[in-house]
PDB file of N, CA and C in Angstrom:
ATOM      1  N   UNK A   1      10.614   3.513 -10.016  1.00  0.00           N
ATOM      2  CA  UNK A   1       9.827   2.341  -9.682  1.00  0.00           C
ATOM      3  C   UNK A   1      10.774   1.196  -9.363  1.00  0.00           C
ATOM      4  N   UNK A   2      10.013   0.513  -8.492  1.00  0.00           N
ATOM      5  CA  UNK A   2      11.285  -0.578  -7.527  1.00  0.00           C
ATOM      6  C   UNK A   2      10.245  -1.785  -7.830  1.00  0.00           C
ATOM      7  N   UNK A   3      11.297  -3.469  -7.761  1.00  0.00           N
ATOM      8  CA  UNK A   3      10.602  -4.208  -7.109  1.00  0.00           C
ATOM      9  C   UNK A   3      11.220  -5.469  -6.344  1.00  0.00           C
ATOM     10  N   UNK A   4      10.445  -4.883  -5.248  1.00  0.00           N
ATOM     11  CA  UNK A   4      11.607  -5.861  -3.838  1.00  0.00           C
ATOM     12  C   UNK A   4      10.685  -7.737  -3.880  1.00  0.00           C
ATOM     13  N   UNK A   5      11.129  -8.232  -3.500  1.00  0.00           N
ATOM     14  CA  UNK A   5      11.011  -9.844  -3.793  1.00  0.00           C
ATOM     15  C   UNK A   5      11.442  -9.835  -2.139  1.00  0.00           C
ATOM     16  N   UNK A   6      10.489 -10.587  -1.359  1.00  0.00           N
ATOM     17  CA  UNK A   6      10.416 -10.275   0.471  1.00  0.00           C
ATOM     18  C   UNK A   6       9.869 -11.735   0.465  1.00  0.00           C
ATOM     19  N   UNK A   7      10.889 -12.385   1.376  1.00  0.00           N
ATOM     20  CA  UNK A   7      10.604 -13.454   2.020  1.00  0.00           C
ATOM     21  C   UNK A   7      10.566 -12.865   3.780  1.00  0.00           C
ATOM     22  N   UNK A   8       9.445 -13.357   3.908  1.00  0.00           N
ATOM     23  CA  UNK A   8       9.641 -13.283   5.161  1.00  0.00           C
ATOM     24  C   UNK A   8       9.208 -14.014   6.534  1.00  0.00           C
ATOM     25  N   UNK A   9      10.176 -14.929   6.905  1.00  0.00           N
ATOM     26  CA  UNK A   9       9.981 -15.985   8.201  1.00  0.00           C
ATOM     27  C   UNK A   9       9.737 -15.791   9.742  1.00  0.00           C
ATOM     28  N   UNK A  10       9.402 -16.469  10.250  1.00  0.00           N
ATOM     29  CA  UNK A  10       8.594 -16.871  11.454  1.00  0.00           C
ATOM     30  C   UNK A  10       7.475 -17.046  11.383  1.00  0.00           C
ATOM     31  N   UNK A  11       6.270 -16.672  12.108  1.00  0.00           N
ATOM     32  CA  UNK A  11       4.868 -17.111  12.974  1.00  0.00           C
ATOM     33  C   UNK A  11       4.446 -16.153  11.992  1.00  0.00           C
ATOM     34  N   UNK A  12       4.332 -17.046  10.425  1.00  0.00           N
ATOM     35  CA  UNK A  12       3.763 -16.042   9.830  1.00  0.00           C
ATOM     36  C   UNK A  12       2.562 -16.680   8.867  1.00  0.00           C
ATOM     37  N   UNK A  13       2.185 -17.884   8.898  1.00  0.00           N
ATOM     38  CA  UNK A  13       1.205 -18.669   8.579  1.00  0.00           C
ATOM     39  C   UNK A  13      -0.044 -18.670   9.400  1.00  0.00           C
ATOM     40  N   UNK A  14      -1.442 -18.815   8.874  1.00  0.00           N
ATOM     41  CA  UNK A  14      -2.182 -19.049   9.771  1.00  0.00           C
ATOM     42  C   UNK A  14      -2.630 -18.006  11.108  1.00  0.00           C
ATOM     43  N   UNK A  15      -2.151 -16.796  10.894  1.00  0.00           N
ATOM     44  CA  UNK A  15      -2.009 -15.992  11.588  1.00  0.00           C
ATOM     45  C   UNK A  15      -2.738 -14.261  10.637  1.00  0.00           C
ATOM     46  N   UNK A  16      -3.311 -14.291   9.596  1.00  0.00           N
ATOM     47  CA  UNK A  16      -3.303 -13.397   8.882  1.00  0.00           C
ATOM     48  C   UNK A  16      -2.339 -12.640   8.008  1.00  0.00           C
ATOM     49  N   UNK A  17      -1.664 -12.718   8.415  1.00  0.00           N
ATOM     50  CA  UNK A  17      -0.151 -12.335   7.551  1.00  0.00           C
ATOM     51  C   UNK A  17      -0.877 -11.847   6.138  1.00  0.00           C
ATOM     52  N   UNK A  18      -0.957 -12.852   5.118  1.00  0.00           N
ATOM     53  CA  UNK A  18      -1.279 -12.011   3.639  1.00  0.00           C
ATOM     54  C   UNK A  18      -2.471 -11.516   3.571  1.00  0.00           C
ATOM     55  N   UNK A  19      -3.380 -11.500   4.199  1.00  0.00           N
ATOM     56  CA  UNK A  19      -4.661 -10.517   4.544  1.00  0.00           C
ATOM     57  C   UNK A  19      -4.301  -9.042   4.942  1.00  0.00           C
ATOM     58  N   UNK A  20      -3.061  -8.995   5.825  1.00  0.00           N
ATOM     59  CA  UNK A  20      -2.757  -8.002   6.261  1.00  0.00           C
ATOM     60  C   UNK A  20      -1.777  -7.254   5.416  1.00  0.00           C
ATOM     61  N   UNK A  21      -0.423  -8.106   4.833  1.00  0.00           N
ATOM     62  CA  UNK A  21       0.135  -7.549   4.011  1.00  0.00           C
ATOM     63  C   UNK A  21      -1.249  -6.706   2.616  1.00  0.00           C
ATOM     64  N   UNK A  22      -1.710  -7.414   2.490  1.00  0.00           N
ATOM     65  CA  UNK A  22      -3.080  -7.304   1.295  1.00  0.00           C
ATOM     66  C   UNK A  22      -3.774  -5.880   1.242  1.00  0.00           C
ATOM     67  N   UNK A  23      -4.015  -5.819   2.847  1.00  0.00           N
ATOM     68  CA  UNK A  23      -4.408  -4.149   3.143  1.00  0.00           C
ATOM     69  C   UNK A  23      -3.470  -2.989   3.757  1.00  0.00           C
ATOM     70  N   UNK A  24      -2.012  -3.397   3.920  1.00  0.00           N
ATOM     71  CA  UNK A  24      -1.254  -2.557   3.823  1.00  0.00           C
ATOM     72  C   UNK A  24      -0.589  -1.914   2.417  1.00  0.00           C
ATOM     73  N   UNK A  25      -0.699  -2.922   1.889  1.00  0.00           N
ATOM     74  CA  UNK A  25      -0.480  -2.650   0.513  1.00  0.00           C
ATOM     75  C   UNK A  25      -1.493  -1.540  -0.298  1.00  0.00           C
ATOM     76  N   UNK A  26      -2.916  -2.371   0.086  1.00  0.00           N
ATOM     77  CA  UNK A  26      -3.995  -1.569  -0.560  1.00  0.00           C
ATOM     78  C   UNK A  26      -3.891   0.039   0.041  1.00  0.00           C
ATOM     79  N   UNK A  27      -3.351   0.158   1.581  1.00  0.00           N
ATOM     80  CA  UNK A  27      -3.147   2.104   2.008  1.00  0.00           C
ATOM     81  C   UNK A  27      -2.068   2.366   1.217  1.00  0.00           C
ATOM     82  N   UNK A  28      -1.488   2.009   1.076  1.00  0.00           N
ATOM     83  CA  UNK A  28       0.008   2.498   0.620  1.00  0.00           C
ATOM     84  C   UNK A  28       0.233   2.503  -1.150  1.00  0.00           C
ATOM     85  N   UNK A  29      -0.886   1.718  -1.740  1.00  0.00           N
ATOM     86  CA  UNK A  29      -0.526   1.667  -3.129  1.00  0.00           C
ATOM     87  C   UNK A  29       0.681   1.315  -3.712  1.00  0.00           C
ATOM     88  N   UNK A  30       0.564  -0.162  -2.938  1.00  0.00           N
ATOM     89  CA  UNK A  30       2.214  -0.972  -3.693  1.00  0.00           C
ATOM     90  C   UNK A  30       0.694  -2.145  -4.637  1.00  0.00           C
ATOM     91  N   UNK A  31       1.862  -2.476  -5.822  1.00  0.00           N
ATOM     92  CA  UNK A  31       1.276  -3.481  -6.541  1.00  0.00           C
ATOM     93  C   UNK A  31       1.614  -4.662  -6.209  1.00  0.00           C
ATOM     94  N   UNK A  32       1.580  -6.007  -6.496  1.00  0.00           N
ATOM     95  CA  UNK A  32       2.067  -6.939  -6.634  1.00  0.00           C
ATOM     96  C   UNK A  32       1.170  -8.071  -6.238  1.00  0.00           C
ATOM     97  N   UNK A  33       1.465  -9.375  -5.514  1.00  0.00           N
ATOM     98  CA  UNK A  33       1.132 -10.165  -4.881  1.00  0.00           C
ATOM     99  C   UNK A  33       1.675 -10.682  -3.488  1.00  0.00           C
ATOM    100  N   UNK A  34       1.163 -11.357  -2.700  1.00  0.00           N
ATOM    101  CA  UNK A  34       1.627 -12.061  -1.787  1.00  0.00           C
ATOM    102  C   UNK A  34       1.004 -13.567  -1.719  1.00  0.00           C
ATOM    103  N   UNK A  35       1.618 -14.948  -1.301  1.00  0.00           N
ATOM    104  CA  UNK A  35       1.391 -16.094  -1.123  1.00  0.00           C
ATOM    105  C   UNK A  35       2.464 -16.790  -0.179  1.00  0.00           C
ATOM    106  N   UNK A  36       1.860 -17.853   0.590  1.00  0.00           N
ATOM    107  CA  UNK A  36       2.473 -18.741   1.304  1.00  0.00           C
ATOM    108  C   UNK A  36       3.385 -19.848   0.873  1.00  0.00           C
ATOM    109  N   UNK A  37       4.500 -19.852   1.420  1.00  0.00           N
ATOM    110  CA  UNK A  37       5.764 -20.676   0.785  1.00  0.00           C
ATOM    111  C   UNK A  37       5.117 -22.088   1.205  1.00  0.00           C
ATOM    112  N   UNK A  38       5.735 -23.870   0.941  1.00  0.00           N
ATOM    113  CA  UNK A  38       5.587 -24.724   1.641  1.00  0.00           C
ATOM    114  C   UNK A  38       6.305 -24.820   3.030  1.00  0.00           C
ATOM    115  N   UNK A  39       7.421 -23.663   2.945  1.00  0.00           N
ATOM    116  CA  UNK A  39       8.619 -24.071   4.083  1.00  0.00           C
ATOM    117  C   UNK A  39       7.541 -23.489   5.544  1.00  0.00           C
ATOM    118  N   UNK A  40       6.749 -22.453   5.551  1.00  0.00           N
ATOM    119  CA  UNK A  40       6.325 -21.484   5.908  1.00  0.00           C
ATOM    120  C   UNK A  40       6.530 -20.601   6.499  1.00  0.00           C
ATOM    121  N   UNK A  41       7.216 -19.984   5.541  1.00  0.00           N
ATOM    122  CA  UNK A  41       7.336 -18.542   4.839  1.00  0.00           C
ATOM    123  C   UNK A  41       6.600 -17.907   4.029  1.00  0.00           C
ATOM    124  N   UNK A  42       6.603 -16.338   4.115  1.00  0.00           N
ATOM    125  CA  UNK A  42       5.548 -15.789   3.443  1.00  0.00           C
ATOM    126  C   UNK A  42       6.423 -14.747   2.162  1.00  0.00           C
ATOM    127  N   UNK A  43       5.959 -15.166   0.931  1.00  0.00           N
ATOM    128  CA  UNK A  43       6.663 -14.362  -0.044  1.00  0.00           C
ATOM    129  C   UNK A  43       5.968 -13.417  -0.781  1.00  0.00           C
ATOM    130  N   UNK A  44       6.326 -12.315  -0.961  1.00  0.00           N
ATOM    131  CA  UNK A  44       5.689 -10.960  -1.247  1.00  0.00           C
ATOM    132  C   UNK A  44       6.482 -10.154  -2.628  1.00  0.00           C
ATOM    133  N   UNK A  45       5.719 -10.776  -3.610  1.00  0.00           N
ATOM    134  CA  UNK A  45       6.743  -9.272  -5.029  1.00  0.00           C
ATOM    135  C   UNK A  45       5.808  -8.087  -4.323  1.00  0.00           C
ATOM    136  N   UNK A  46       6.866  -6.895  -4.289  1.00  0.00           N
ATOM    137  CA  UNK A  46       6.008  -5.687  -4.235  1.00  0.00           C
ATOM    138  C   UNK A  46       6.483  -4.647  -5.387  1.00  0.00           C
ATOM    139  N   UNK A  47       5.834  -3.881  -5.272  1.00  0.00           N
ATOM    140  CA  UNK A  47       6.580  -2.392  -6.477  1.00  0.00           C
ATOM    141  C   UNK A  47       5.818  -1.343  -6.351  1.00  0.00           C
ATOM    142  N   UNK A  48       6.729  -0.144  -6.357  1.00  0.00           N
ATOM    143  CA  UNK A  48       6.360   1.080  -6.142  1.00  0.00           C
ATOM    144  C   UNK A  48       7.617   2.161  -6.031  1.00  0.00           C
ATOM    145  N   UNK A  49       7.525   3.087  -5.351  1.00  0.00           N
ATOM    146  CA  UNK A  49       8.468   3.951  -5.590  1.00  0.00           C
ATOM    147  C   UNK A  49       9.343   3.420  -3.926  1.00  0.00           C
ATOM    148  N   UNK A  50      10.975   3.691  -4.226  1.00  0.00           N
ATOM    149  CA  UNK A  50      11.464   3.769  -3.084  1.00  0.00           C
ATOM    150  C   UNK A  50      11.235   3.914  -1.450  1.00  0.00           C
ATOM    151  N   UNK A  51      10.676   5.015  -1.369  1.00  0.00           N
ATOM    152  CA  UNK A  51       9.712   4.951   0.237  1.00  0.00           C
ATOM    153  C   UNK A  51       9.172   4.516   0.553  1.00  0.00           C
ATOM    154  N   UNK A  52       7.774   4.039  -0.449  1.00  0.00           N
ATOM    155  CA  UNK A  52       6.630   3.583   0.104  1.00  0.00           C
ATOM    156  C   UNK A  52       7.190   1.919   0.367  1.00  0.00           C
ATOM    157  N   UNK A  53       7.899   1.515  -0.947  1.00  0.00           N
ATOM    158  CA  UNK A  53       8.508  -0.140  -0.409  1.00  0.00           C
ATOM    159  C   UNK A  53       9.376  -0.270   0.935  1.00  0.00           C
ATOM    160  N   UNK A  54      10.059   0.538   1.211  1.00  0.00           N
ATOM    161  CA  UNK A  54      10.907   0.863   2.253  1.00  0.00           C
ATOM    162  C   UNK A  54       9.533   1.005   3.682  1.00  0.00           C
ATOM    163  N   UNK A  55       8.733   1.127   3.467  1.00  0.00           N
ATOM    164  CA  UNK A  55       7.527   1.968   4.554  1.00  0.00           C
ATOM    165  C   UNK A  55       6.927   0.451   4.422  1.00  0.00           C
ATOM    166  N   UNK A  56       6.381  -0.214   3.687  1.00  0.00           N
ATOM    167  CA  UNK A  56       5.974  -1.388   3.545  1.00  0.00           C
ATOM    168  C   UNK A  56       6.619  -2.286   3.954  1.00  0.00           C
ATOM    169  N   UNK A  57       8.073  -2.496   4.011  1.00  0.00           N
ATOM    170  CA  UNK A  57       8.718  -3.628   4.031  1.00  0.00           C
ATOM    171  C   UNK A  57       8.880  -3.181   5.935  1.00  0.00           C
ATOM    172  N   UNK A  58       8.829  -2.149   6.291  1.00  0.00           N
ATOM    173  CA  UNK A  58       9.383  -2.348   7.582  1.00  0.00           C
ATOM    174  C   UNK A  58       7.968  -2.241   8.535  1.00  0.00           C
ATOM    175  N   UNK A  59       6.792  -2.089   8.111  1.00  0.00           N
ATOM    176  CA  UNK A  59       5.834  -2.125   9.301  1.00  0.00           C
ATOM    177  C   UNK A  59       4.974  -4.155   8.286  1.00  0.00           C
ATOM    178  N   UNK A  60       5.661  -4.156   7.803  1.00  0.00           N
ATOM    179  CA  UNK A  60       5.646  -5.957   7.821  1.00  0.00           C
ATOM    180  C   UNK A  60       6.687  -6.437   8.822  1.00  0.00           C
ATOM    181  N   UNK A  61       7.538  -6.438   8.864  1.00  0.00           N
ATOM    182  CA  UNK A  61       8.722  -6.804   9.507  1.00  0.00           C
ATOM    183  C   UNK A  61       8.232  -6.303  10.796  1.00  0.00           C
ATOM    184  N   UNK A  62       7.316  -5.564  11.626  1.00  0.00           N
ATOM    185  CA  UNK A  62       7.287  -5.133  12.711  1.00  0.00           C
ATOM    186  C   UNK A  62       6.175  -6.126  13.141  1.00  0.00           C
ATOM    187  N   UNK A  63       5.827  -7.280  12.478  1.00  0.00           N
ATOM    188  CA  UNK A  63       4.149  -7.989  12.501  1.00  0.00           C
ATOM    189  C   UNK A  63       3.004  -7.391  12.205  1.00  0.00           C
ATOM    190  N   UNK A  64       2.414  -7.293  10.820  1.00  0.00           N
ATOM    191  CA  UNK A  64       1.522  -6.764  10.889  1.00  0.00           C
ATOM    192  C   UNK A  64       0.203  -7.208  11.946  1.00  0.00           C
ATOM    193  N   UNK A  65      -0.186  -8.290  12.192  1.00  0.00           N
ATOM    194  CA  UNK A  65      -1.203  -8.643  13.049  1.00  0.00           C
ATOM    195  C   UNK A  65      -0.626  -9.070  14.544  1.00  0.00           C
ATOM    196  N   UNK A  66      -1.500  -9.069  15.370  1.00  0.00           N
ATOM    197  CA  UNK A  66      -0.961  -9.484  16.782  1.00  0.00           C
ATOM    198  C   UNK A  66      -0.848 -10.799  17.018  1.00  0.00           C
ATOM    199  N   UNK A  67      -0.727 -11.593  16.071  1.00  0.00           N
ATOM    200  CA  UNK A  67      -0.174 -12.894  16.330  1.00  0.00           C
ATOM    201  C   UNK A  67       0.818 -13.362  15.324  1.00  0.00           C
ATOM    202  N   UNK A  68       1.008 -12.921  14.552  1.00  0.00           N
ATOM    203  CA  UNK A  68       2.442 -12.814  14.001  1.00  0.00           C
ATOM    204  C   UNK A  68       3.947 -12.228  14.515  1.00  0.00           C
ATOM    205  N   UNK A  69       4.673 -13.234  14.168  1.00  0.00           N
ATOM    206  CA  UNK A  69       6.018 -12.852  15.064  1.00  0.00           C
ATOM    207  C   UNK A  69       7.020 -13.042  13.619  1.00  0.00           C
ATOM    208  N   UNK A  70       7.347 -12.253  13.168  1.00  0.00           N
ATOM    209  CA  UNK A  70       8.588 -12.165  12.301  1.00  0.00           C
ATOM    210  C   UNK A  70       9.667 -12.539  12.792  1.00  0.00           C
ATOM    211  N   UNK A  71      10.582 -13.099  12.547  1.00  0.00           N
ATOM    212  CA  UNK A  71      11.904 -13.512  12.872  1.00  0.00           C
ATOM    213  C   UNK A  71      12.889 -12.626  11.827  1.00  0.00           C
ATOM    214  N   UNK A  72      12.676 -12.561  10.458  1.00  0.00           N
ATOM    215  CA  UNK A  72      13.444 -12.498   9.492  1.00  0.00           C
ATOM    216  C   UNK A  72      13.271 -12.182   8.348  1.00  0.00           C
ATOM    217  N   UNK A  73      13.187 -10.889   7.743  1.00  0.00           N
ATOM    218  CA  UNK A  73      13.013 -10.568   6.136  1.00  0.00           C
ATOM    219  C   UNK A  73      13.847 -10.616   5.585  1.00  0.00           C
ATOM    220  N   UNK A  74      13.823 -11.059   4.453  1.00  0.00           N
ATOM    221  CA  UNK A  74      14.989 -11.185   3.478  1.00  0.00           C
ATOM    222  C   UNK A  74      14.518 -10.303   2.326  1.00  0.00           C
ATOM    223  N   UNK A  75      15.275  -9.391   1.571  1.00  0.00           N
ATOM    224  CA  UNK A  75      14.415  -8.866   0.490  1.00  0.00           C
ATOM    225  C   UNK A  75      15.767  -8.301  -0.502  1.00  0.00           C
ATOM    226  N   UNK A  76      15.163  -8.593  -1.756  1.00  0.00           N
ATOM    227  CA  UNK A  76      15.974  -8.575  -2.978  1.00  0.00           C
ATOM    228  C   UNK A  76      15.151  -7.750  -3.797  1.00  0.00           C
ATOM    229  N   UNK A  77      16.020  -6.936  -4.684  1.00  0.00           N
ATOM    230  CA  UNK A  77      15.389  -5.851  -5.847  1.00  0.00           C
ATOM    231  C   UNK A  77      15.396  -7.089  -6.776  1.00  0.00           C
ATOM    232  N   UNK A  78      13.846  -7.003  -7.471  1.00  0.00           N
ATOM    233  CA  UNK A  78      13.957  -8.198  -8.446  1.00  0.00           C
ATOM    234  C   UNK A  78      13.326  -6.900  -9.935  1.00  0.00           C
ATOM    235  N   UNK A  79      13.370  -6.974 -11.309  1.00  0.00           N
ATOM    236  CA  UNK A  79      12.828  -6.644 -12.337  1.00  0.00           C
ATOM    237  C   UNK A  79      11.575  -6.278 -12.058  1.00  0.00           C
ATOM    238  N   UNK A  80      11.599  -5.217 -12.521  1.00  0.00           N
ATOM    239  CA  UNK A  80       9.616  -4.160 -12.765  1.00  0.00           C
ATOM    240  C   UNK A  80       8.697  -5.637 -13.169  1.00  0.00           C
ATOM    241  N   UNK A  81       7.738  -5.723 -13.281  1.00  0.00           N
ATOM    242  CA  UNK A  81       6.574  -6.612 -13.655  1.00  0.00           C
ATOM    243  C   UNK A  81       5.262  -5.643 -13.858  1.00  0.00           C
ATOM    244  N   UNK A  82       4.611  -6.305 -14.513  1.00  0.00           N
ATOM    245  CA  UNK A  82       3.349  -5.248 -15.181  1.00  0.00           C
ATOM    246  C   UNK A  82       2.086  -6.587 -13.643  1.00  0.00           C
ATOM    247  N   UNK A  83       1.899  -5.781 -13.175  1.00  0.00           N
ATOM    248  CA  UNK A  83       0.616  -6.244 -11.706  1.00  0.00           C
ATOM    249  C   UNK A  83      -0.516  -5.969 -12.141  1.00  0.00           C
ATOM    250  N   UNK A  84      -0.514  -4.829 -13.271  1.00  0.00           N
ATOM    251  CA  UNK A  84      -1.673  -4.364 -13.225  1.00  0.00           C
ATOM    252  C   UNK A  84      -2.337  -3.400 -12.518  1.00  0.00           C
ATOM    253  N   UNK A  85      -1.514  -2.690 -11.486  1.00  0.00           N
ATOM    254  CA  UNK A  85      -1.620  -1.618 -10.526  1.00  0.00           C
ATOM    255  C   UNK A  85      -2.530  -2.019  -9.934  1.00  0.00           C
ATOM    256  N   UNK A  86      -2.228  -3.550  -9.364  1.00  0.00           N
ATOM    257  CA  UNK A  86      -3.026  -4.104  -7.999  1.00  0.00           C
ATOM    258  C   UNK A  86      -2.076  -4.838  -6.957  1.00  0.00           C
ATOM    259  N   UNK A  87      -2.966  -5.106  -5.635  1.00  0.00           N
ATOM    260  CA  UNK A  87      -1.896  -6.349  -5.210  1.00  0.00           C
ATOM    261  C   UNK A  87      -2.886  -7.296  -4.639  1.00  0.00           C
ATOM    262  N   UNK A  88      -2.479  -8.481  -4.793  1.00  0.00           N
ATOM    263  CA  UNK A  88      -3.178  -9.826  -4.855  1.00  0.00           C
ATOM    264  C   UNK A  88      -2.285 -10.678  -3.662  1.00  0.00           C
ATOM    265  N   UNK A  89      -3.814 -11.711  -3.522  1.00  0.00           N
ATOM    266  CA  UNK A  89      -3.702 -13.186  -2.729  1.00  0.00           C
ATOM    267  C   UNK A  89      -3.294 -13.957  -3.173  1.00  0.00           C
ATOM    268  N   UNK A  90      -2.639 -14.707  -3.473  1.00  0.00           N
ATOM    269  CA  UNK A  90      -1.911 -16.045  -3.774  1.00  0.00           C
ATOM    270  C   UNK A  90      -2.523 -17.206  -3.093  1.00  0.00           C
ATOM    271  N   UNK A  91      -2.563 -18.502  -3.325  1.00  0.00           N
ATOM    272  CA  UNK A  91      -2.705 -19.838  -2.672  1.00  0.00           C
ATOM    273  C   UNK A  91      -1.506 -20.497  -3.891  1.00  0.00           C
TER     274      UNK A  91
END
């Protein structure tokens, strides 16, 4: 069990972004949360096993919606967290 800590910048506000991260997550069965930075940036704890975060982190990074434009993920292994074996919206 992994958990990556994903910032990730550009045209990613206002555009669906954590709706979409929200239901990629929900196919894939990663836990965690996602919420909107002030800078706007979108930050994502995820956790799960190696692949599926790896499978997650790169069809985010590809835009999940058609008006999102990624520029830039940044992502760090941060400490397990108990989610609750969900993943959540943030404000």
């Amino acid at each position: 069990m992994l958990n990556y800590r994903i910032t990730i910048s550009g045209r990613v506000q206002g555009v669906g972004f954590r709706w979409s991260a929200y239901q990629l997550a929900q196919q894939l069965g990663v836990s965690g949360f996602v919420r909107n930075l002030p800078t706007g940036q979108v930050y994502i704890e995820a956790q799960g096993d190696s692949a599926t975060l790896d499978r997650f982190t790169d069809r985010l990074a590809a835009g999940p919606t058609p008006y999102a434009k990624v520029s830039r993920v940044d992502k760090v292994t941060g400490p397990c967290q108990d989610y609750g074996h969900t993943f959540t919206i943030r404000r």
